[in-house]
C-alpha atoms as a PDB file:
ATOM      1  CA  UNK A   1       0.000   0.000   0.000  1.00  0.00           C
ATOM      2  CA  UNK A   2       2.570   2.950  -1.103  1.00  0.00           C
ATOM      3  CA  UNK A   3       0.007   5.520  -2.073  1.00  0.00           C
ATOM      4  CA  UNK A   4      -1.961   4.832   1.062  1.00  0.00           C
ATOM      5  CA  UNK A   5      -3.881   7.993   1.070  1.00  0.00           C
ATOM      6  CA  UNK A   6      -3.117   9.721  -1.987  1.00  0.00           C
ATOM      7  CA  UNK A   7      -5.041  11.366  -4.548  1.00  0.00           C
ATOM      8  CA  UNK A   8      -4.163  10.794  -8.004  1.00  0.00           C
ATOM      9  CA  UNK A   9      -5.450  12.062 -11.584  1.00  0.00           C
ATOM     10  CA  UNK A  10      -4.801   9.648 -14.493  1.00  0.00           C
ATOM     11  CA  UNK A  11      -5.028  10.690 -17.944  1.00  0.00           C
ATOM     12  CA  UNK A  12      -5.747   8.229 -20.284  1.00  0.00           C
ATOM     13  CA  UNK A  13      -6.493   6.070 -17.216  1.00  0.00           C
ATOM     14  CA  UNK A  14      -8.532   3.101 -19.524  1.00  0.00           C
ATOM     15  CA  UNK A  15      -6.704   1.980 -22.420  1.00  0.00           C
ATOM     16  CA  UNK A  16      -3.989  -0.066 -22.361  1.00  0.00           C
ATOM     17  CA  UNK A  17      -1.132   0.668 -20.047  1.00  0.00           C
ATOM     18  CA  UNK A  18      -3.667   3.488 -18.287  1.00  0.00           C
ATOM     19  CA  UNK A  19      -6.095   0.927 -17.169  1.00  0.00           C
ATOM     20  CA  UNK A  20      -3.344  -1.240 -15.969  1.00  0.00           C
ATOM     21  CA  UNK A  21      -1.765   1.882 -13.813  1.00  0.00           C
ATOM     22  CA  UNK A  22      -4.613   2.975 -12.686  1.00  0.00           C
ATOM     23  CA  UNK A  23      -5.875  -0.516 -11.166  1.00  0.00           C
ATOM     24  CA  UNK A  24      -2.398  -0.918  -9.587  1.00  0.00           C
ATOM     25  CA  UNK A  25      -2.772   2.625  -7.968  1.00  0.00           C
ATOM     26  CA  UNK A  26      -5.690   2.038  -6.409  1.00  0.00           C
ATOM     27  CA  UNK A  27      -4.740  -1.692  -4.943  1.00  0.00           C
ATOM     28  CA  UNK A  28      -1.387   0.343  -3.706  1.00  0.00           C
ATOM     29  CA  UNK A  29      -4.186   2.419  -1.377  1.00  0.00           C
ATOM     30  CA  UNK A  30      -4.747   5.887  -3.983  1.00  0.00           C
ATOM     31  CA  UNK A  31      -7.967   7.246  -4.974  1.00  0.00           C
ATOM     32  CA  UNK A  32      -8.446   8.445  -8.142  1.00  0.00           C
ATOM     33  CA  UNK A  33      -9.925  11.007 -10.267  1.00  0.00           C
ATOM     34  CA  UNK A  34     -10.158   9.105 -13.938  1.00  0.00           C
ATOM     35  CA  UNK A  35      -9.737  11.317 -16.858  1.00  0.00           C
ATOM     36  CA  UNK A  36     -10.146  10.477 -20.945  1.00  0.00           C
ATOM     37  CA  UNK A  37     -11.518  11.568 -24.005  1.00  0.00           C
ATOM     38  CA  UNK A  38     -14.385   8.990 -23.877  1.00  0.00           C
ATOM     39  CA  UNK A  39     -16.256   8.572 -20.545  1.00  0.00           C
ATOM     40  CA  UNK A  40     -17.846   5.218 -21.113  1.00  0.00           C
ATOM     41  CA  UNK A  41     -14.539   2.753 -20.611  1.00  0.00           C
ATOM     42  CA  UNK A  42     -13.263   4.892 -17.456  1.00  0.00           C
ATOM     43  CA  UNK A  43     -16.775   5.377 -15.816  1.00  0.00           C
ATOM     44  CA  UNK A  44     -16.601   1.401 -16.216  1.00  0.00           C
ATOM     45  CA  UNK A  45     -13.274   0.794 -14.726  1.00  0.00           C
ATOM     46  CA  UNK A  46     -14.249   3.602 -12.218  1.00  0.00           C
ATOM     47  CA  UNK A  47     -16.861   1.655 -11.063  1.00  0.00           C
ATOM     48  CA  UNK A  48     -14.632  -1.340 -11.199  1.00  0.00           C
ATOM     49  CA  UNK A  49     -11.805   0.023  -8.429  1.00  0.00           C
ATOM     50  CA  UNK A  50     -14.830   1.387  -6.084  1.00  0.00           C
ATOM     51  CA  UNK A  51     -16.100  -2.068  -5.849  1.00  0.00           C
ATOM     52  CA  UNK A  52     -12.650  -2.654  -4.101  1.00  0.00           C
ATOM     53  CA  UNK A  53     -12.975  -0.116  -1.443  1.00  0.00           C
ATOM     54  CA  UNK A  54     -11.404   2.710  -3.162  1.00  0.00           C
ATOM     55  CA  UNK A  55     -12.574   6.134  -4.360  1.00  0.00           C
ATOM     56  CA  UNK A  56     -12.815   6.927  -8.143  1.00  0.00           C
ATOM     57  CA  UNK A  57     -14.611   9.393 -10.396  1.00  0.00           C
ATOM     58  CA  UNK A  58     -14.459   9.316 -14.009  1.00  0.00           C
ATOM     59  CA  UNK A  59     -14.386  12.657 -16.150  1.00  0.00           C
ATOM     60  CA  UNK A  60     -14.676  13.306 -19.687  1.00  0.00           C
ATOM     61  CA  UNK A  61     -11.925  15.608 -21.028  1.00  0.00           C
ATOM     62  CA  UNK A  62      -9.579  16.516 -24.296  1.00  0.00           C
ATOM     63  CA  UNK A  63      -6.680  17.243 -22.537  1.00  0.00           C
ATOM     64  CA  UNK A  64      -5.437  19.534 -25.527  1.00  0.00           C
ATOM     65  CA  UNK A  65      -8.389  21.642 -24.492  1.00  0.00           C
ATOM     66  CA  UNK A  66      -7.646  23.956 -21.650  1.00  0.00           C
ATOM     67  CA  UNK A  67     -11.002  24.866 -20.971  1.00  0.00           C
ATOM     68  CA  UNK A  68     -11.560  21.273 -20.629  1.00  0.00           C
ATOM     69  CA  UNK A  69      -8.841  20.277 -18.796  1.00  0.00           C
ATOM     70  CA  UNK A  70      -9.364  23.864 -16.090  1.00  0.00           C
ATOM     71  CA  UNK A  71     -12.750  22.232 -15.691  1.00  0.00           C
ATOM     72  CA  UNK A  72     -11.555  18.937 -15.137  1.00  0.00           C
ATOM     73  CA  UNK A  73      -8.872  20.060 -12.463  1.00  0.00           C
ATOM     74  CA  UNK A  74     -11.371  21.995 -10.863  1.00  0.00           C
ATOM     75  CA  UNK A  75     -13.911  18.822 -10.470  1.00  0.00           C
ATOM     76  CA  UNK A  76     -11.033  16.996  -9.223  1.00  0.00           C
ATOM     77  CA  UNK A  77     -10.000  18.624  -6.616  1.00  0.00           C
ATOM     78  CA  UNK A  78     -13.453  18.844  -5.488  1.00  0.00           C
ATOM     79  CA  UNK A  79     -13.325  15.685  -5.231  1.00  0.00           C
ATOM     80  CA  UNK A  80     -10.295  15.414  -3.203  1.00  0.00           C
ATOM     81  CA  UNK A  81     -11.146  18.303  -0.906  1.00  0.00           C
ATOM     82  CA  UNK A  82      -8.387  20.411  -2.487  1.00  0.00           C
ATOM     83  CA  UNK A  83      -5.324  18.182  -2.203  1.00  0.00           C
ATOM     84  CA  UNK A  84      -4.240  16.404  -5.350  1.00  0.00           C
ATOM     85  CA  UNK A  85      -0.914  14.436  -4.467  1.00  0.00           C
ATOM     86  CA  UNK A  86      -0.197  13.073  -8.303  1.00  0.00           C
ATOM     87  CA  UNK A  87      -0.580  13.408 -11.784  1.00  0.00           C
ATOM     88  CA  UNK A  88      -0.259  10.383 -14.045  1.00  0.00           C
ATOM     89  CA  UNK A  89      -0.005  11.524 -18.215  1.00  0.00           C
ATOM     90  CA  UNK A  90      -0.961   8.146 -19.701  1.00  0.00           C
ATOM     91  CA  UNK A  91      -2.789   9.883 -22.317  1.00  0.00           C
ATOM     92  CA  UNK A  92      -1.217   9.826 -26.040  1.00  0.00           C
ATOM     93  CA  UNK A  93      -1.446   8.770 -29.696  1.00  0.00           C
ATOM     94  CA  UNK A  94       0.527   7.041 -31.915  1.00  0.00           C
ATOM     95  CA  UNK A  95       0.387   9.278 -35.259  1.00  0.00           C
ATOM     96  CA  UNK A  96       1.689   7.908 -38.668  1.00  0.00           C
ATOM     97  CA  UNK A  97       3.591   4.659 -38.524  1.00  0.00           C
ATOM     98  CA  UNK A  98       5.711   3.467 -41.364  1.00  0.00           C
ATOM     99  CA  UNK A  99       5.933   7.030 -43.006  1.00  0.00           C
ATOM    100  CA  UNK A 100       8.706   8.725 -43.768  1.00  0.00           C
ATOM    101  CA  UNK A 101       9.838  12.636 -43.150  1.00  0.00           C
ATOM    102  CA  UNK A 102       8.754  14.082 -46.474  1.00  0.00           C
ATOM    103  CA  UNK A 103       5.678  12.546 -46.703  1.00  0.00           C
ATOM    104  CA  UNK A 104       4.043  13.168 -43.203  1.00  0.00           C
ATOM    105  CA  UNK A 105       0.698  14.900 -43.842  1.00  0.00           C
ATOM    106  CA  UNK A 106       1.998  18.294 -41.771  1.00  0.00           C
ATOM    107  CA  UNK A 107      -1.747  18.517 -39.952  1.00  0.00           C
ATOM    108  CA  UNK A 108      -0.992  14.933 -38.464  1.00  0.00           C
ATOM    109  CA  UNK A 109       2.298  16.366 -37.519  1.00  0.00           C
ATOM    110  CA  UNK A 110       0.928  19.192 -35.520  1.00  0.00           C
ATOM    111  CA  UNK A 111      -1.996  17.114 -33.939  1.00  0.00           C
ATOM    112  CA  UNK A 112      -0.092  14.266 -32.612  1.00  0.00           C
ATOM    113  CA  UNK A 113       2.266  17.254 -31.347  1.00  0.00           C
ATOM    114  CA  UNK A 114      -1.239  18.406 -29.938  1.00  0.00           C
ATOM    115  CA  UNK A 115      -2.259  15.260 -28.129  1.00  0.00           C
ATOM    116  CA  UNK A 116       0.775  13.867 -26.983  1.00  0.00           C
ATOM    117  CA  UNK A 117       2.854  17.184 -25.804  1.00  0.00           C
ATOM    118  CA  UNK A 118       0.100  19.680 -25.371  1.00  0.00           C
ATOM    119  CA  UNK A 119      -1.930  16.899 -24.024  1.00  0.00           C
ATOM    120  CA  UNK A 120       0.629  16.269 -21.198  1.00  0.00           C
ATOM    121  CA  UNK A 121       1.306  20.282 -20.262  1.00  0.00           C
ATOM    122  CA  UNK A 122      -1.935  21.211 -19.865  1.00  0.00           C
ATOM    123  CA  UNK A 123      -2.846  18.453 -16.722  1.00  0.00           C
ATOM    124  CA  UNK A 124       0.440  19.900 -15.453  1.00  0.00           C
ATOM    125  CA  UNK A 125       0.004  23.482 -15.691  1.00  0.00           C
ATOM    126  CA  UNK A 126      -3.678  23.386 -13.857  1.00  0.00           C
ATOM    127  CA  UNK A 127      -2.968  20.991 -11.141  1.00  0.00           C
ATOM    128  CA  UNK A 128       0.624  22.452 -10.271  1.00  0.00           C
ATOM    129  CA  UNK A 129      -0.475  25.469  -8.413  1.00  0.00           C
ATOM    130  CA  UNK A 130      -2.506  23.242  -6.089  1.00  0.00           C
ATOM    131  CA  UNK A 131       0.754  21.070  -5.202  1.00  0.00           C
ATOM    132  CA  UNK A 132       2.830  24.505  -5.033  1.00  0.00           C
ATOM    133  CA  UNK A 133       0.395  25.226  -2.173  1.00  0.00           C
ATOM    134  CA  UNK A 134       0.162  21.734   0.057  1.00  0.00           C
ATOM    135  CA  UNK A 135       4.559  21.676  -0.915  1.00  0.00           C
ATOM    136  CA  UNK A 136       4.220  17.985  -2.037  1.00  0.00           C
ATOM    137  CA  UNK A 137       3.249  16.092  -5.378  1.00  0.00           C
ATOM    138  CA  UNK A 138       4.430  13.304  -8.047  1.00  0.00           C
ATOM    139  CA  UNK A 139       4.006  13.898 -11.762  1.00  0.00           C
ATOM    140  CA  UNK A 140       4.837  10.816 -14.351  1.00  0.00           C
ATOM    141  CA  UNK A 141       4.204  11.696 -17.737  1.00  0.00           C
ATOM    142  CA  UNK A 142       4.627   8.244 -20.013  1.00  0.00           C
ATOM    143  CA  UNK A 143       6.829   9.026 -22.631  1.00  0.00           C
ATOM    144  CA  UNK A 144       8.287   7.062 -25.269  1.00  0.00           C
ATOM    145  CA  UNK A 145      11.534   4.757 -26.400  1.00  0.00           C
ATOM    146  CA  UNK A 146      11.707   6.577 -29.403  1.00  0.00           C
ATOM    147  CA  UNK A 147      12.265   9.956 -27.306  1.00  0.00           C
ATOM    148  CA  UNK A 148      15.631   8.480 -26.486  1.00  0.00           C
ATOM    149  CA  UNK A 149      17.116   7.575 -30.045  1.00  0.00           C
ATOM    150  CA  UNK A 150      15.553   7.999 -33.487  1.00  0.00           C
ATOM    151  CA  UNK A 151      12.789   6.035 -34.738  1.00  0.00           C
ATOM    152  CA  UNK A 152      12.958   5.353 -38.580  1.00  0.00           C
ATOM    153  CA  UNK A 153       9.673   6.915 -40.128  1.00  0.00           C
ATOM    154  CA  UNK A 154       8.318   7.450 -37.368  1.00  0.00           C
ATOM    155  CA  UNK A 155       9.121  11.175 -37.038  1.00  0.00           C
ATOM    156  CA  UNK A 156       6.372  13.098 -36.035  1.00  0.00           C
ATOM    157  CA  UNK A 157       5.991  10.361 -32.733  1.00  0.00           C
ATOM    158  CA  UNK A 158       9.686  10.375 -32.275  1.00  0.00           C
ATOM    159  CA  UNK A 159       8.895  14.157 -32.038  1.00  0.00           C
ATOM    160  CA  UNK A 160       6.638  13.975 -29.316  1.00  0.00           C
ATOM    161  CA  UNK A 161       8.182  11.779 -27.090  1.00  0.00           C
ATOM    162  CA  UNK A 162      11.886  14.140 -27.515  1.00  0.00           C
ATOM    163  CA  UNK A 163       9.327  17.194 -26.535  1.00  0.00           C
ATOM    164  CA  UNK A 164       8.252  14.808 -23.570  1.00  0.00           C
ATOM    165  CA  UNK A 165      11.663  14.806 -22.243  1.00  0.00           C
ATOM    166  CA  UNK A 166      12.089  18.599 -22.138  1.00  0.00           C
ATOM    167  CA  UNK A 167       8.598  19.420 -20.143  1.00  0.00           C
ATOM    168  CA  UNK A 168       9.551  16.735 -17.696  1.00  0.00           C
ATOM    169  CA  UNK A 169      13.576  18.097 -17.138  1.00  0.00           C
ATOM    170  CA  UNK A 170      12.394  21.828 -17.335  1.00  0.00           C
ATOM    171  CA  UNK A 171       9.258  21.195 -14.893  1.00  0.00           C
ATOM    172  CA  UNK A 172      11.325  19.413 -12.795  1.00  0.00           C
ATOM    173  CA  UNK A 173      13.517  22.636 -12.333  1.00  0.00           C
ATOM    174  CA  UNK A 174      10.831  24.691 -12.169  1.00  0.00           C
ATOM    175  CA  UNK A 175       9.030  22.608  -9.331  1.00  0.00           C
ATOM    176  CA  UNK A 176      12.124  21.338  -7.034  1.00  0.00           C
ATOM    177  CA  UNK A 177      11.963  24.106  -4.687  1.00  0.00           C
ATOM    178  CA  UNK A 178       8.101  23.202  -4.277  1.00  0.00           C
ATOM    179  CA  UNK A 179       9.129  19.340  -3.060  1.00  0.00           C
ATOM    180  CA  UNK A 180       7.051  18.487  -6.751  1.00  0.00           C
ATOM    181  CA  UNK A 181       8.683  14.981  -8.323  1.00  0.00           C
ATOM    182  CA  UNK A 182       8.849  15.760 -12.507  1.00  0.00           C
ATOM    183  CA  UNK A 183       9.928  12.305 -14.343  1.00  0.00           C
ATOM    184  CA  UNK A 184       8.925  10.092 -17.204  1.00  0.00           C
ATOM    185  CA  UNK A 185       8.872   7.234 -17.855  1.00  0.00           C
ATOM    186  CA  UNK A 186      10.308   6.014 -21.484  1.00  0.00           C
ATOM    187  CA  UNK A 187       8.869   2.623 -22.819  1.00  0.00           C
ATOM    188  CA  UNK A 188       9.536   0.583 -25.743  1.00  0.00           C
ATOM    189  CA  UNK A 189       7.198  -1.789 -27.486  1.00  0.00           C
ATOM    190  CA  UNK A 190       4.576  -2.511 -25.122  1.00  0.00           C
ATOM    191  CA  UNK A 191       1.928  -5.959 -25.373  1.00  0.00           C
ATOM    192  CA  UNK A 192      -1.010  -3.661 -26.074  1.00  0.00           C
ATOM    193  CA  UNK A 193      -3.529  -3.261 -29.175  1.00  0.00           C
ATOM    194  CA  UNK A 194      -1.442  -0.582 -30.115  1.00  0.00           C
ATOM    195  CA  UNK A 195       1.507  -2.813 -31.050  1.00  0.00           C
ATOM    196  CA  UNK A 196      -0.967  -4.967 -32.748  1.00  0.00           C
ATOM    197  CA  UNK A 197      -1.854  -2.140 -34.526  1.00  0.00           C
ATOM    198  CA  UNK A 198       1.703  -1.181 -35.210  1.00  0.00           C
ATOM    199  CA  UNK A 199       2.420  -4.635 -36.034  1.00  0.00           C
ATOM    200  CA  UNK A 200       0.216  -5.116 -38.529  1.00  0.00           C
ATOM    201  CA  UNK A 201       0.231  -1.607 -40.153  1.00  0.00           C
ATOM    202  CA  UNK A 202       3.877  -2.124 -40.768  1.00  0.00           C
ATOM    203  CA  UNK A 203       3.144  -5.787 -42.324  1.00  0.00           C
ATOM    204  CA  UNK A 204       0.519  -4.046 -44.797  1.00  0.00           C
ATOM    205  CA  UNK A 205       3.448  -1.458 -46.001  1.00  0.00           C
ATOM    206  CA  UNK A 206       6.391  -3.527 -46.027  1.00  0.00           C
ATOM    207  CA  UNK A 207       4.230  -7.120 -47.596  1.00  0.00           C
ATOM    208  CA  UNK A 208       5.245  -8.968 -44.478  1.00  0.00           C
ATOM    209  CA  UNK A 209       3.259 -10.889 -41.882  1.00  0.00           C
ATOM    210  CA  UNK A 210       2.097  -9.728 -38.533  1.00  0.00           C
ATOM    211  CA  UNK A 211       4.526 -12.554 -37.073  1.00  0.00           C
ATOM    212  CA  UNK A 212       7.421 -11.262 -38.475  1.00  0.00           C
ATOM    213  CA  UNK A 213       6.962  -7.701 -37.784  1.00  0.00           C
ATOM    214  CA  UNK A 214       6.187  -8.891 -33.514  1.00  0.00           C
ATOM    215  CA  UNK A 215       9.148 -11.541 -33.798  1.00  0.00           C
ATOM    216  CA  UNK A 216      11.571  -8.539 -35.094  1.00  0.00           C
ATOM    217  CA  UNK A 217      10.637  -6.157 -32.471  1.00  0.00           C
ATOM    218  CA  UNK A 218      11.709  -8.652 -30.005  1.00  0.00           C
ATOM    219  CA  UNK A 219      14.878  -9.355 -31.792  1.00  0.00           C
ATOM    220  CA  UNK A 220      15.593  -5.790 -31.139  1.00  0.00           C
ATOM    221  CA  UNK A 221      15.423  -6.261 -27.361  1.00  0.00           C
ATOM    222  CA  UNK A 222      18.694  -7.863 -25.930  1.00  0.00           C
ATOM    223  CA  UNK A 223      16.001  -9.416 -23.274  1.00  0.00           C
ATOM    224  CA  UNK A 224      14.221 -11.028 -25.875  1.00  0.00           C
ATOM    225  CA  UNK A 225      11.140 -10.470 -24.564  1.00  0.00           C
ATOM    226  CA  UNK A 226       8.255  -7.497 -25.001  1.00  0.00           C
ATOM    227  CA  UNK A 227       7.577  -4.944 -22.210  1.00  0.00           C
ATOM    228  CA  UNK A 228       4.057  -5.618 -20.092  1.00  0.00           C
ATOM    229  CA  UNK A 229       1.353  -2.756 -18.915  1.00  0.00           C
ATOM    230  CA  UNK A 230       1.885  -3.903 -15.157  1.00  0.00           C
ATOM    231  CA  UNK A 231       6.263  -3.589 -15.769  1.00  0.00           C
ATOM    232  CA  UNK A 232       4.604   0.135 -16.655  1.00  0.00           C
ATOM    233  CA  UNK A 233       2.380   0.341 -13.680  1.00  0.00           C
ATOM    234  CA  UNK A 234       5.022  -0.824 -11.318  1.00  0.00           C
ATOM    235  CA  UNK A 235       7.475   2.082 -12.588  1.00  0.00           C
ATOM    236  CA  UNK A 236       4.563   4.331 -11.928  1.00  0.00           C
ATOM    237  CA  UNK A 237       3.755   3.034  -8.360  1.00  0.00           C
ATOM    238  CA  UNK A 238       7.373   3.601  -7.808  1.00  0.00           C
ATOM    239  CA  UNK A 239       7.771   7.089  -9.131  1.00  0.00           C
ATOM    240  CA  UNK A 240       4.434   8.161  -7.454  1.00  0.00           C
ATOM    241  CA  UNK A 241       5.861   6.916  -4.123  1.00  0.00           C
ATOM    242  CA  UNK A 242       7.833   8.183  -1.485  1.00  0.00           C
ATOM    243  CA  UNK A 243      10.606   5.777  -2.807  1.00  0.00           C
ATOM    244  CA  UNK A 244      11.744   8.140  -5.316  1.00  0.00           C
ATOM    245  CA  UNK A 245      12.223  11.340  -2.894  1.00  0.00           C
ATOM    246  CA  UNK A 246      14.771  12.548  -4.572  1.00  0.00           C
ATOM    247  CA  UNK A 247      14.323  11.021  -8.033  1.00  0.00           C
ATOM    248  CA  UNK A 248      13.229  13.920 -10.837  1.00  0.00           C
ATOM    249  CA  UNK A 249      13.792  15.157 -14.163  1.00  0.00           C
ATOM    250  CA  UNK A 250      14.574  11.958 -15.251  1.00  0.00           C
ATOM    251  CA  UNK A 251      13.694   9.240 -17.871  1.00  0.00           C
ATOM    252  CA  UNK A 252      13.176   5.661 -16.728  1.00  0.00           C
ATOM    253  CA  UNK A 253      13.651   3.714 -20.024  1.00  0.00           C
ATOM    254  CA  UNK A 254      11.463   0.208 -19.891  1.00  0.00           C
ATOM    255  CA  UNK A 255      12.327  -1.024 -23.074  1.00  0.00           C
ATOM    256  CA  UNK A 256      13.908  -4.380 -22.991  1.00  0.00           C
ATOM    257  CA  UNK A 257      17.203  -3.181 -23.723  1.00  0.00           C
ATOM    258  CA  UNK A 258      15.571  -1.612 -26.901  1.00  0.00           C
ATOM    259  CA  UNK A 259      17.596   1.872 -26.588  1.00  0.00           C
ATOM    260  CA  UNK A 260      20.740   0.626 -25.104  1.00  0.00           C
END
């Protein structure tokens, strides 16, 4: 139980890794405000972790919209009686896969730039002040393996997750004197739909098979093996705990060995 009474807000908290973080954060003791595009799949897992015991409200949000998201942080710490103790960015998109430089559509550019930067700055910016003024919070923002070495045509994500690097180092400067955690965490290929996805995208362009596009992704990974939501969630519990104390501004890379 390391977030034994803590409040966290989750971004992207159903899909994938997010619903995996956010059922581990709530069996490690948190409660949490549930935040996503869609309501439907969080108000489900929402009801889901308050069948355990634990406290959870689901809220509809873009979290490129700041009107949206000043509403949502507002709801939230309703919720919490004013004290939000960490902020979990699980929220993102993948953008064009198997595309190279020149021929990236420059809208898609500029809205996975949206989604997965703007999308992660804006949660900060609004629920900052309110851990400026209790002197304590955690903030993991879920970055990406290809923010730590290029990613062949995958440019504009490879973008995004590089920009993910410098909001988490910068915030972290900017928060330190306010006992505020700033880190990421960096992962590779991760068992999801979205590496199905990826997977078989990359077997339509390149005349392949899905198996051969998932066996060479784990030939890249001196482990051999592909990262899991819950090695994710586990990072998360540990960043969001008072383990890390003096852990931020960094990058934990969970990635196989992908990046090495």
């Amino acid at each position: 139980m390391r977030l034994e009474g803590k409040n966290a807000v989750i971004t992207g908290g159903a899909q994938g890794m997010g619903g995996t973080i956010s059922e581990t954060m709530a069996r490690e003791g948190a409660d949490l405000v549930l935040c996503a595009r869609t309501l439907g799949p969080i108000e489900e897992l929402a009801e889901k972790i308050r069948a355990t015991g634990r406290r959870a409200m689901a809220i509809a949000c873009d979290t490129t919209d700041e009107d949206q998201v000043r509403d949502m942080v507002a709801k939230a710490a309703e919720f919490f009686d004013g004290r939000i103790d960490i902020l979990v960015n699980a929220m993102g998109a993948t953008g064009p896969i198997e595309t190279p430089v020149w021929e990236i559509d420059g809208q898609d550019f500029m809205d996975l730039l949206r989604k997965n930067v703007i999308g992660a700055f804006l949660p900060m910016k609004h629920i900052i002040p309110s851990m400026i003024e209790k002197h304590y919070g955690k903030i993991v923002t879920i970055g990406g393996g290809s923010g730590m070495r290029g990613y062949r045509y995958r440019a504009a994500y490879s973008s995004s997750k590089w920009s993910v690097r410098g909001l988490t180092r910068t915030s972290a400067i900017d928060c330190g004197e306010h006992n505020i955690n700033v880190n990421a965490i960096m992962p590779g290929i991760v068992e999801t739909p979205r590496m199905e996805k990826l997977c078989r995208e990359k077997a339509k362009t390149k005349g392949t098979t899905y198996e051969e596009e998932y066996a060479d992704y784990v030939a890249e990974m001196p482990l051999l093996r592909v990262t899991t939501p819950q090695n994710i969630a586990d990072a998360v519990i540990f960043l969001s705990s008072d383990q890390s104390q003096n852990l931020t501004g960094q990058e934990m890379v969970i990635d196989g060995g992908w990046a090495a």
